[in-house]
Protein backbone atom coordinates (compact mmCIF):
# COMPACT_ATOMS: atom_id res chain seq x y z
CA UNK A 1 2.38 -24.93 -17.95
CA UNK A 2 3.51 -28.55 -17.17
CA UNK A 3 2.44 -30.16 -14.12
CA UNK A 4 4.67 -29.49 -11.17
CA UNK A 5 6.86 -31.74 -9.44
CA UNK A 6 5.37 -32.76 -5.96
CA UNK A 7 8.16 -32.58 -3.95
CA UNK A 8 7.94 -29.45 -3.02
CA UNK A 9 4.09 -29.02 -2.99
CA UNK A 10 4.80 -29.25 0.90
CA UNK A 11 7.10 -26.39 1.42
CA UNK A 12 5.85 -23.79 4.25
CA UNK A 13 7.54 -20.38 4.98
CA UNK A 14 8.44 -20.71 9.02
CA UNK A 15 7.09 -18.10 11.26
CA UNK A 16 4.86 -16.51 8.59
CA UNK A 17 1.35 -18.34 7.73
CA UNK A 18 1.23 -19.74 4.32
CA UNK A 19 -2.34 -18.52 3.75
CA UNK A 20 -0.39 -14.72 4.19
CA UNK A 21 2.02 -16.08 1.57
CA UNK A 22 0.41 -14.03 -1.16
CA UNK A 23 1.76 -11.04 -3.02
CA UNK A 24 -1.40 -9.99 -3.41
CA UNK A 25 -2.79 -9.95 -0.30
CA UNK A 26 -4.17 -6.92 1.23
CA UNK A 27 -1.35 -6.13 3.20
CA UNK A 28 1.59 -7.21 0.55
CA UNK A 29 -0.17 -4.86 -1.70
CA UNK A 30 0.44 -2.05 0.67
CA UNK A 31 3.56 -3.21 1.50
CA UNK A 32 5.17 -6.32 0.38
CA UNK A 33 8.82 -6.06 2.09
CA UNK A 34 7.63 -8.28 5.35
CA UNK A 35 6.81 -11.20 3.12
CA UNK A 36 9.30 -11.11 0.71
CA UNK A 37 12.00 -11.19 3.53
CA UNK A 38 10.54 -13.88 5.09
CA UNK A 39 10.69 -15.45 1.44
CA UNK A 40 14.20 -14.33 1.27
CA UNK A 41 14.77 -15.62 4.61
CA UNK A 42 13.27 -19.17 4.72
CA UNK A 43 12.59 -19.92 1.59
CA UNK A 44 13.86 -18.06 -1.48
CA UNK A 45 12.90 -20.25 -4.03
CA UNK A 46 9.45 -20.30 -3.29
CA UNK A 47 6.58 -22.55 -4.79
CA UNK A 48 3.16 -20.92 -4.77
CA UNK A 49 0.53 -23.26 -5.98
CA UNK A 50 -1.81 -20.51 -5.61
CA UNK A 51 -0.29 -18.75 -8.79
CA UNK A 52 1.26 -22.32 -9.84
CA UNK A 53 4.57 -20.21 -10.00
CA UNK A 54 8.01 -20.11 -8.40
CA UNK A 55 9.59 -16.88 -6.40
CA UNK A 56 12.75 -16.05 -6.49
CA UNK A 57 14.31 -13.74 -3.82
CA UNK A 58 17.81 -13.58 -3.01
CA UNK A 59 19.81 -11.02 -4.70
CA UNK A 60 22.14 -13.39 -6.10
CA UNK A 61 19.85 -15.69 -7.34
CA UNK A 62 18.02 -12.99 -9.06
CA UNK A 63 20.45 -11.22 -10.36
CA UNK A 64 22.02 -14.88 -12.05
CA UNK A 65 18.31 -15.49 -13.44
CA UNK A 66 18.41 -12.12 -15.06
CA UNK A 67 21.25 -13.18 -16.85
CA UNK A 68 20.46 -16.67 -17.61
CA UNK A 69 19.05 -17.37 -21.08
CA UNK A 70 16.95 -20.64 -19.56
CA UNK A 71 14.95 -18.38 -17.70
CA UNK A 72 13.23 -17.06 -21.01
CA UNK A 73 11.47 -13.46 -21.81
CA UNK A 74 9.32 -14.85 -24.20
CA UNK A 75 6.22 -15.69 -21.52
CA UNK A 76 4.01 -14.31 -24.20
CA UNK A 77 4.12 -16.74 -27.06
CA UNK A 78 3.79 -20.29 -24.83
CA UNK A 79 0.12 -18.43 -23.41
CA UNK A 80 -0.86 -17.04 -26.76
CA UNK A 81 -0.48 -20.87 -28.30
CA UNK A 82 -1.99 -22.92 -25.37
CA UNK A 83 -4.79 -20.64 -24.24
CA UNK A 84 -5.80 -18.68 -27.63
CA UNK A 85 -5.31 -20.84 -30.38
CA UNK A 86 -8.48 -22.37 -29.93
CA UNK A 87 -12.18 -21.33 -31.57
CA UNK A 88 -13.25 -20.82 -28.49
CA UNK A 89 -10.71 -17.96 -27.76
CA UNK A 90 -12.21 -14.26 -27.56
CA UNK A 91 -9.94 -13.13 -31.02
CA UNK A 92 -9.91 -9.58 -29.34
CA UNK A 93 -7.34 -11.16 -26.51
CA UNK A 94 -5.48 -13.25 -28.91
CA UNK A 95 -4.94 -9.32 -31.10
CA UNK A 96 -3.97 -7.90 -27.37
CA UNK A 97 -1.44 -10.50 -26.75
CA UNK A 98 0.02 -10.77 -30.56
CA UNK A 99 1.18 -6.73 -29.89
CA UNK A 100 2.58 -8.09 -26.26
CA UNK A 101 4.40 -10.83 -28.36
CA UNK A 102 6.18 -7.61 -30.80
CA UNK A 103 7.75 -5.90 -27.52
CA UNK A 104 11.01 -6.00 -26.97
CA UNK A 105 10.88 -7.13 -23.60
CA UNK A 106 9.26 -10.37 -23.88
CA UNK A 107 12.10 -11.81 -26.85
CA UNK A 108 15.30 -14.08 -26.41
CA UNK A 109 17.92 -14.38 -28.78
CA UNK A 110 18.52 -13.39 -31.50
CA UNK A 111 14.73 -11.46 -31.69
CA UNK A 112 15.39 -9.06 -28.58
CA UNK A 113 19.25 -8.07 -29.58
CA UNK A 114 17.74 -7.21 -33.14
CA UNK A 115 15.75 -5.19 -31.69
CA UNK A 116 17.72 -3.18 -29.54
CA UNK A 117 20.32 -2.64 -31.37
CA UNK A 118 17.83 -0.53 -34.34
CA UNK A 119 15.73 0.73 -31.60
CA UNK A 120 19.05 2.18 -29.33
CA UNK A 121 19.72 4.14 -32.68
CA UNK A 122 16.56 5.84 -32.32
CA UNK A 123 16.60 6.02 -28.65
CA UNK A 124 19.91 7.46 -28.26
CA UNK A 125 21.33 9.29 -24.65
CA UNK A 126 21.69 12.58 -26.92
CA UNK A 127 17.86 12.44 -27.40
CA UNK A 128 17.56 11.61 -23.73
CA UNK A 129 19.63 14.65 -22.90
CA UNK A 130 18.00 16.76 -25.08
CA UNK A 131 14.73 16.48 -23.14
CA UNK A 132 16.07 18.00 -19.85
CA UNK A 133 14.78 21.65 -20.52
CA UNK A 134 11.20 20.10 -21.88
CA UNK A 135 10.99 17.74 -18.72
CA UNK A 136 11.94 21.31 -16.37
CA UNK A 137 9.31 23.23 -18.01
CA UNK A 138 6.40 20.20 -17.69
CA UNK A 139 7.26 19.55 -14.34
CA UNK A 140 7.10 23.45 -13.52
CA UNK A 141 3.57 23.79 -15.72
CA UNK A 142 2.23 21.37 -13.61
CA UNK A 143 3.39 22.41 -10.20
CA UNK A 144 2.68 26.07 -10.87
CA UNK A 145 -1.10 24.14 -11.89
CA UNK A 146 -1.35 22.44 -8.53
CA UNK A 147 -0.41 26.00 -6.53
CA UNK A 148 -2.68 27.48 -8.37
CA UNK A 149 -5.74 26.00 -7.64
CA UNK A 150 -5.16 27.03 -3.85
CA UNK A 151 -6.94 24.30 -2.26
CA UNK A 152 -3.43 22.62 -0.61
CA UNK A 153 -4.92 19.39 -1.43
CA UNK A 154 -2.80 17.15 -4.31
CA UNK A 155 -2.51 13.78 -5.78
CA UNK A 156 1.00 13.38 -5.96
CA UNK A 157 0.09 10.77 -8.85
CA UNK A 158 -2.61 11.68 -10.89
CA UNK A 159 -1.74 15.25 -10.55
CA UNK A 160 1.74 15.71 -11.05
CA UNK A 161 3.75 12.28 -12.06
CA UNK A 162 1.54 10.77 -14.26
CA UNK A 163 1.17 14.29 -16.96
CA UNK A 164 4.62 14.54 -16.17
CA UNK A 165 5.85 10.99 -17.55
CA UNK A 166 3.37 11.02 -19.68
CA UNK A 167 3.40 14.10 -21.57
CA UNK A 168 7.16 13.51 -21.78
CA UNK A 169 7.38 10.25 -23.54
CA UNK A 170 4.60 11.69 -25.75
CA UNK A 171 6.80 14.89 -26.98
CA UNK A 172 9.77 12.17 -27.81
CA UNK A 173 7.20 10.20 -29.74
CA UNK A 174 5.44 13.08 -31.46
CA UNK A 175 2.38 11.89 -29.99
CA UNK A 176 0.16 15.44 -28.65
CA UNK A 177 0.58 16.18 -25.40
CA UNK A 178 -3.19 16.66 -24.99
CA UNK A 179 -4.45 12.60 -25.64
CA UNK A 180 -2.47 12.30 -22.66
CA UNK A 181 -5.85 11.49 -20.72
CA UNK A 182 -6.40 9.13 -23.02
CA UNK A 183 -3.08 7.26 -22.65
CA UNK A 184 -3.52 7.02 -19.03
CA UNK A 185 -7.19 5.70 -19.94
CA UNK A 186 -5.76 2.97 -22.63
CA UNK A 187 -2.52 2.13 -20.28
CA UNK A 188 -4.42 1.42 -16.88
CA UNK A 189 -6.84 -0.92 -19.19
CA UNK A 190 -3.72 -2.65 -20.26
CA UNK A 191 -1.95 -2.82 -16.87
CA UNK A 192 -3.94 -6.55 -15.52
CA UNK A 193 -2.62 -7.73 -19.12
CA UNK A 194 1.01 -7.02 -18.55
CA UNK A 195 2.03 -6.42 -14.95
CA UNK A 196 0.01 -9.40 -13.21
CA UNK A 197 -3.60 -8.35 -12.34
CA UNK A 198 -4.30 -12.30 -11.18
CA UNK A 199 -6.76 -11.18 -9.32
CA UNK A 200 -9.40 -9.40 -11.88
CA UNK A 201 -11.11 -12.29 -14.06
CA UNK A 202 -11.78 -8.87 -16.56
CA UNK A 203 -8.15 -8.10 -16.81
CA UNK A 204 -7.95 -10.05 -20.51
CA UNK A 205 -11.08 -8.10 -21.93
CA UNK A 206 -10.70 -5.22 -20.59
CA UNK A 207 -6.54 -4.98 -21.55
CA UNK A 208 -7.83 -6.15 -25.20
CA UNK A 209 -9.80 -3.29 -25.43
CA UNK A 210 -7.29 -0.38 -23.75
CA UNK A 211 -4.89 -2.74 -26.51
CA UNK A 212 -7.45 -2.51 -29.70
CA UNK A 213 -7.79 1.16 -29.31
CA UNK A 214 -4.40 2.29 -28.80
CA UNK A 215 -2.49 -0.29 -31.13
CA UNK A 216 -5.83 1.69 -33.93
CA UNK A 217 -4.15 5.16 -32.48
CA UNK A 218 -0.29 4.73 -33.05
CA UNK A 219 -1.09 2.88 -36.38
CA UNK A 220 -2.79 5.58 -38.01
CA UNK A 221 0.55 7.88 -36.28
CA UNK A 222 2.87 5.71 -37.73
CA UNK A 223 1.27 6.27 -41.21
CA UNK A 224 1.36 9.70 -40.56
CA UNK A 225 5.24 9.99 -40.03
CA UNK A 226 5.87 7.63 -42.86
CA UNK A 227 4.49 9.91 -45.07
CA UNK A 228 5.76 13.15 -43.61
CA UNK A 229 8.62 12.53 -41.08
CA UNK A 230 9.39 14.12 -38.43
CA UNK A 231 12.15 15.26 -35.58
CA UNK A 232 11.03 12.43 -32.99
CA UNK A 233 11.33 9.31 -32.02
CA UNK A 234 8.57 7.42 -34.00
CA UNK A 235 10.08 9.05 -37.31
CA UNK A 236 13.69 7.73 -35.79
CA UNK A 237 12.71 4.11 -35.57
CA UNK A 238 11.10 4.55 -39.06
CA UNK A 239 14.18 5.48 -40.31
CA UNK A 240 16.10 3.11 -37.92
CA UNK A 241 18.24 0.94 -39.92
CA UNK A 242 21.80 -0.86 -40.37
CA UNK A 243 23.31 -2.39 -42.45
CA UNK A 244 21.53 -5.45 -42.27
CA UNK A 245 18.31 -4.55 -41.04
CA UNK A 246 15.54 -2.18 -40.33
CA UNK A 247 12.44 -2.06 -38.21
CA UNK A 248 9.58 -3.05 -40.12
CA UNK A 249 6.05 -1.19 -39.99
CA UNK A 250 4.27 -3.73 -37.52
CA UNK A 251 7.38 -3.51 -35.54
CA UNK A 252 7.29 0.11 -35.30
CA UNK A 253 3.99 0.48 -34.07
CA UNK A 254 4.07 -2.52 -31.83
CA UNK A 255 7.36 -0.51 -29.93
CA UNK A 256 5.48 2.57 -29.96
CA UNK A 257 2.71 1.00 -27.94
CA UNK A 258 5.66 -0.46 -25.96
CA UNK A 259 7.11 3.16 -25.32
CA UNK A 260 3.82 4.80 -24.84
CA UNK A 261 3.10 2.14 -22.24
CA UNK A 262 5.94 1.42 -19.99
CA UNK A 263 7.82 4.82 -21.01
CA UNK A 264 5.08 6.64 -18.66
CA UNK A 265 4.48 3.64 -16.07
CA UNK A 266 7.75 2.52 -14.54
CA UNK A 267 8.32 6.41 -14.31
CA UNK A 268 5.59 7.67 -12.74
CA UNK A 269 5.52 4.93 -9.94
CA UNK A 270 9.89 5.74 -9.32
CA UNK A 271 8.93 9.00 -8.83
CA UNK A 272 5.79 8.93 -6.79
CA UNK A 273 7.69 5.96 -4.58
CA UNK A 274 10.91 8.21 -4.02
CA UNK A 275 8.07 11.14 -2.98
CA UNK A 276 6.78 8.76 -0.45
CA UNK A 277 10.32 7.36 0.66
CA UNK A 278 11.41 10.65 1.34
CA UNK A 279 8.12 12.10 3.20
CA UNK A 280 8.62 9.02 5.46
CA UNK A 281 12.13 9.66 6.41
CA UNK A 282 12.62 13.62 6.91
CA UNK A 283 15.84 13.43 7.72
CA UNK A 284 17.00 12.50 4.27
CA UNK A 285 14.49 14.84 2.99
CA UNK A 286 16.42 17.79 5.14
CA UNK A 287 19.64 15.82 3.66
CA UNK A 288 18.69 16.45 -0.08
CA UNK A 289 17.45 19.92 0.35
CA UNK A 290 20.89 21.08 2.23
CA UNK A 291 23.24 19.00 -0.64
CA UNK A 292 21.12 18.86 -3.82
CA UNK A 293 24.33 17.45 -5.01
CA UNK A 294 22.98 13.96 -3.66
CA UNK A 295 20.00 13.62 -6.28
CA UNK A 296 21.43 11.10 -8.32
CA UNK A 297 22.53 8.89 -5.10
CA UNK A 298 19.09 9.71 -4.11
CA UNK A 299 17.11 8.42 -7.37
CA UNK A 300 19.12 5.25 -6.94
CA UNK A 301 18.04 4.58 -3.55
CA UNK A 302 14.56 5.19 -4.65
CA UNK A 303 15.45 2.30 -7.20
CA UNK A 304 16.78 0.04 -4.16
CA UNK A 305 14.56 1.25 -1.56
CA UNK A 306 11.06 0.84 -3.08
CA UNK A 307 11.76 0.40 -6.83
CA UNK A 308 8.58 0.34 -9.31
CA UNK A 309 9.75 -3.23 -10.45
CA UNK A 310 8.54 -5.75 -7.76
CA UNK A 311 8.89 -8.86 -9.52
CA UNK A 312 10.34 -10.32 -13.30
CA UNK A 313 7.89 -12.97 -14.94
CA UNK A 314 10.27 -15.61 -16.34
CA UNK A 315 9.22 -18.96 -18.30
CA UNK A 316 11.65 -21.68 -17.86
CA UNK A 317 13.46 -22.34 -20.90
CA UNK A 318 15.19 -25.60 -19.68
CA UNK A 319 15.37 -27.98 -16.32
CA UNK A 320 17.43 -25.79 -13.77
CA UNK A 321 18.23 -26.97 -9.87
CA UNK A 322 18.49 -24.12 -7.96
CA UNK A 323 19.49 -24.47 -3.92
CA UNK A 324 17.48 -27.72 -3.97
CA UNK A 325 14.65 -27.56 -5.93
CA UNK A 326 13.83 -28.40 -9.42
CA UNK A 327 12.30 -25.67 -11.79
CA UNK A 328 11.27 -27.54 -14.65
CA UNK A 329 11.18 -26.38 -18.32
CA UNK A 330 7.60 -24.55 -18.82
CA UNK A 331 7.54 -23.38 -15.65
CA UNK A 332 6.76 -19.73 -14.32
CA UNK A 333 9.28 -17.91 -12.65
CA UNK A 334 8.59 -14.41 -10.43
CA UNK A 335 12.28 -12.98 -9.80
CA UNK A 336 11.61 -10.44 -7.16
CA UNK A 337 14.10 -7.49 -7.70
CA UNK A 338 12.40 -5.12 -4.22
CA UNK A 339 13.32 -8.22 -2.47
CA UNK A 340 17.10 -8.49 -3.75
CA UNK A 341 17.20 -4.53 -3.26
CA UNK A 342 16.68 -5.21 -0.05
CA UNK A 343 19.24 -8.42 1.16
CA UNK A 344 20.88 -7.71 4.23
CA UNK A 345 23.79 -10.07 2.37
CA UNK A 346 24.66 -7.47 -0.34
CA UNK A 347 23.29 -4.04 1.76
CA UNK A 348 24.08 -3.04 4.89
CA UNK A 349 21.03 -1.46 6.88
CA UNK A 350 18.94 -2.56 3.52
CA UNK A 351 15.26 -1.68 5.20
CA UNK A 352 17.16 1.80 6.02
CA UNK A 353 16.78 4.89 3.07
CA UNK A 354 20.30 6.26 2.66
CA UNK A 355 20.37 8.65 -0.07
CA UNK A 356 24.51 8.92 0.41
CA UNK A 357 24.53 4.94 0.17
CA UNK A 358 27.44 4.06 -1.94
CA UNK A 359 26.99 2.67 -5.33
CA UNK A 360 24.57 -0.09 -5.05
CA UNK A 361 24.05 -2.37 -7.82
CA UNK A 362 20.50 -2.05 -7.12
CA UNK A 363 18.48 -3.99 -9.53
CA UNK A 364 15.37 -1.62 -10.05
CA UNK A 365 16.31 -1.85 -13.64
CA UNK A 366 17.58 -5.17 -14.12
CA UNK A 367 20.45 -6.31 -15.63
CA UNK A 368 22.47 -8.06 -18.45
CA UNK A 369 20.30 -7.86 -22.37
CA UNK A 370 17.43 -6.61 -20.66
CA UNK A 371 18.57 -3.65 -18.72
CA UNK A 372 15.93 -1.19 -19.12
CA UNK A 373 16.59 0.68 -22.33
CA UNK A 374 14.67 4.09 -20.76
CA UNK A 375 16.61 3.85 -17.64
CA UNK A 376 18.49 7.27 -18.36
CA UNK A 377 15.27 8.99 -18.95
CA UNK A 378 13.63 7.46 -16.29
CA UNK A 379 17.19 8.88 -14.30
CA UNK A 380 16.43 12.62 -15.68
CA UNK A 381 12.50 12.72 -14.94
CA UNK A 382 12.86 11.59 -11.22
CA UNK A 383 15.99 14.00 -10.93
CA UNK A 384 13.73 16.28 -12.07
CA UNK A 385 10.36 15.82 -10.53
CA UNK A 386 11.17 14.60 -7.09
CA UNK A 387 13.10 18.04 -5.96
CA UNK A 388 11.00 20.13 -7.91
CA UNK A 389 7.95 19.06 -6.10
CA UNK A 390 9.26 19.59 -2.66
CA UNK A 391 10.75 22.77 -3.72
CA UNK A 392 7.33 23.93 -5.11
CA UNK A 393 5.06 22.67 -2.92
CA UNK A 394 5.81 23.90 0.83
CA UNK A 395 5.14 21.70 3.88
CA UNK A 396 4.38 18.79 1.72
CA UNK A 397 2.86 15.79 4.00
CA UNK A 398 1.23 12.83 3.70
CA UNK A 399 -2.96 13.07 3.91
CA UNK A 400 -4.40 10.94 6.99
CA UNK A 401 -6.33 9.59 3.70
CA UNK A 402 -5.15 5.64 3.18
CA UNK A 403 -2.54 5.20 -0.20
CA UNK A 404 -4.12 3.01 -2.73
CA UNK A 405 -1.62 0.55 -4.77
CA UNK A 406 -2.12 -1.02 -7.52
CA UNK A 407 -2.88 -4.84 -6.76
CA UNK A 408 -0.31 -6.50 -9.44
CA UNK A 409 2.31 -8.91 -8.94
CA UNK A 410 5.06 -7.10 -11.24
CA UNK A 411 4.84 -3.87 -10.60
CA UNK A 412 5.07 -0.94 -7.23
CA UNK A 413 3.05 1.71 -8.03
CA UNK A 414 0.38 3.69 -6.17
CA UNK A 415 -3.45 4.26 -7.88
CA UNK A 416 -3.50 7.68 -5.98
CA UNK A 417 -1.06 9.56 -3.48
CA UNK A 418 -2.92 12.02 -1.75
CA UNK A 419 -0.93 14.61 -0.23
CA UNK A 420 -1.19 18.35 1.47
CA UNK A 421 1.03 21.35 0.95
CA UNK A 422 0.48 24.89 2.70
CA UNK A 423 -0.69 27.73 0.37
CA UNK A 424 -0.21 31.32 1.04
């Protein structure tokens, strides 16, 4: 990171106390929309020197960033050289962040459009589609589970949209449904390493570990399909080729990690966050139970309202000015797409759920090369999941029992989401 430039070291955020000005406070972990619209407000291109970062809030700004190849993916390599090149570096994080440095998501051009265009032949909308019966039938197991046990009490999370997510992106990948615990186990290890933990000094060991053990797993599955292939998805991006090109092993297994990872995470928190959204405001809930019609509106105002993506890490590619101040090349970048889902200069009533908003361009996805490759699936599980659960589970309400979210910067998820239903 190069040394930042001073005139800005000054800048305040007026009427909100710059010592509050942290995204991981205690009360921007539970809820971070206050801030980040006094960010958007006063100062949307925000120096911390706490995280030695800029944040960027406005939609527009964010959405140009998004699509501006000088703020760069690739935060990954630039770390990996500067921090863990020396002999002093723990060679168990330098492994953890050399898989990071494989995923799709953290390359420019040309590495990221490579890429995608072998891995969207393996991860095709037909193979989307095809799981809609499989994600009906988990999503009923596991509600049918929750009834079952006849206690009324539920966490909305660890109980129902985490095995859901979970078990789905494992069918597609051929991985067996029951290491699912396991994946949960290995992911939330790996979650300080990519989503922004700042907070635990741990988060590097510990994500090495969760890393080491399931990079070991999906290796020795990758081996297995090569030598006996298979009708999923880690035998289609063994096979996935062009003419030019094909995924090499390495590459395979680092995306499966990828997949296993984020294919469960962003999904779990959309769909426990659209629970919430809609326990909070009845009246939509009453709305979407009278004209099911509306669940696709309503998934994408789950994606504006309280999306699972709070911020984008960027690394400045280049020297940029942006409404006055100077983001120099080397410099970290936090776009924050909850707070451009939210400006009252692109959506009317933007602190208001709507399910029967109009089309939104909501960012909850992002946009341009790096629009999120699982979005339809991500689409089909919360379609899924969110009406099945209220339709399931009668008199669902929120517990007097305080949520728990996870504390990181990049992501809006919840740790546990207890709930209560009535039982017979």
């Amino acid at each position: 990171m190069t040394a930042h430039n001073t005139d800005v070291e000054h800048t305040d955020v007026r009427h909100l106390d710059p010592e509050r000005a942290d995204l991981l406070g205690d009360e921007a972990v539970a809820d971070p929309y206050p801030l980040l619209a006094a960010l958007r407000e006063h100062d949307p291109v925000h120096w911390s020197a706490k995280y030695r970062s800029w944040f960027i809030t406005r939609y527009d700004d964010v959405a140009a960033a998004l699509r501006d190849d000088r703020f760069s993916s690739d935060r990954i390599t630039p770390y990996r050289r500067a921090k863990l090149e020396g002999p002093d570096a723990d060679p168990r994080v330098r492994a953890a962040f050399e898989v990071l440095e494989g995923w799709m998501v953290f390359k420019d051009q040309p590495d990221h459009l490579r890429l995608r265009r072998l891995l969207s032949r393996a991860f095709t909308p037909r193979a989307v589609t095809r799981m809609t019966s499989s994600v009906e039938e988990i999503a009923a197991e596991l509600l049918d589970g929750i009834v079952a046990r006849g206690t009324g009490d539920v966490d909305l999370v660890g109980d129902f949209a985490y095995p859901l997510t979970a078990s789905v992106i494992a069918d597609m990948l051929g991985v067996p449904r029951a290491d699912r615990e396991q994946f949960k186990d290995w992911s939330d290890q790996i979650t300080g390493l990519v989503f922004g933990g700042m907070g635990d000094a741990t988060r590097h060991t510990v994500g090495a570990q969760g890393m080491a053990e399931l990079t070991s797993y999906l290796a020795d599955l990758v081996r297995a399909h090569e030598r006996a292939p298979a009708d999923d998805l880690i035998s289609a991006m063994i096979s996935a080729r062009d003419d030019r090109d094909a995924l090499s092993h390495d590459e395979v297994i680092s995306t499966g990690v990828l997949l296993l990872f984020a294919g469960h995470e962003t999904t779990t928190n959309l769909i426990g966050n659209g629970i919430l959204a809609l326990l909070r405001n009845p009246a939509q809930l009453a709305l979407l139970r009278d004209r099911p019609g509306l669940v696709d509106g309503m998934v994408e105002e789950a994606l504006r309202f309280d999306g699972p993506a709070k911020t984008v890490a960027r690394v400045m590619g280049d020297d940029v000015e942006l409404r006055g101040r100077h983001l120099r090349r080397g410099e970290r970048v936090f776009l924050s797409p909850s707070s451009a889902n939210r400006d009252p200069a692109v959506f009317a009533d933007p602190d208001t759920l709507d399910i029967t908003r109009e089309k939104s361009g909501q960012l909850g996805f992002g946009i341009g090369m790096h629009y999120c490759l699982g979005a339809p699936l991500a689409r089909l599980e919360a379609s899924i999941a969110i009406p099945r659960a209220f339709a399931r589970l009668p008199g669902l309400r929120l517990t007097d029992e305080s949520l728990r979210w996870h504390p990181v910067l990049l992501s809006r998820g919840m740790q546990r989401f207890p709930a209560r239903f009535t039982t017979p």
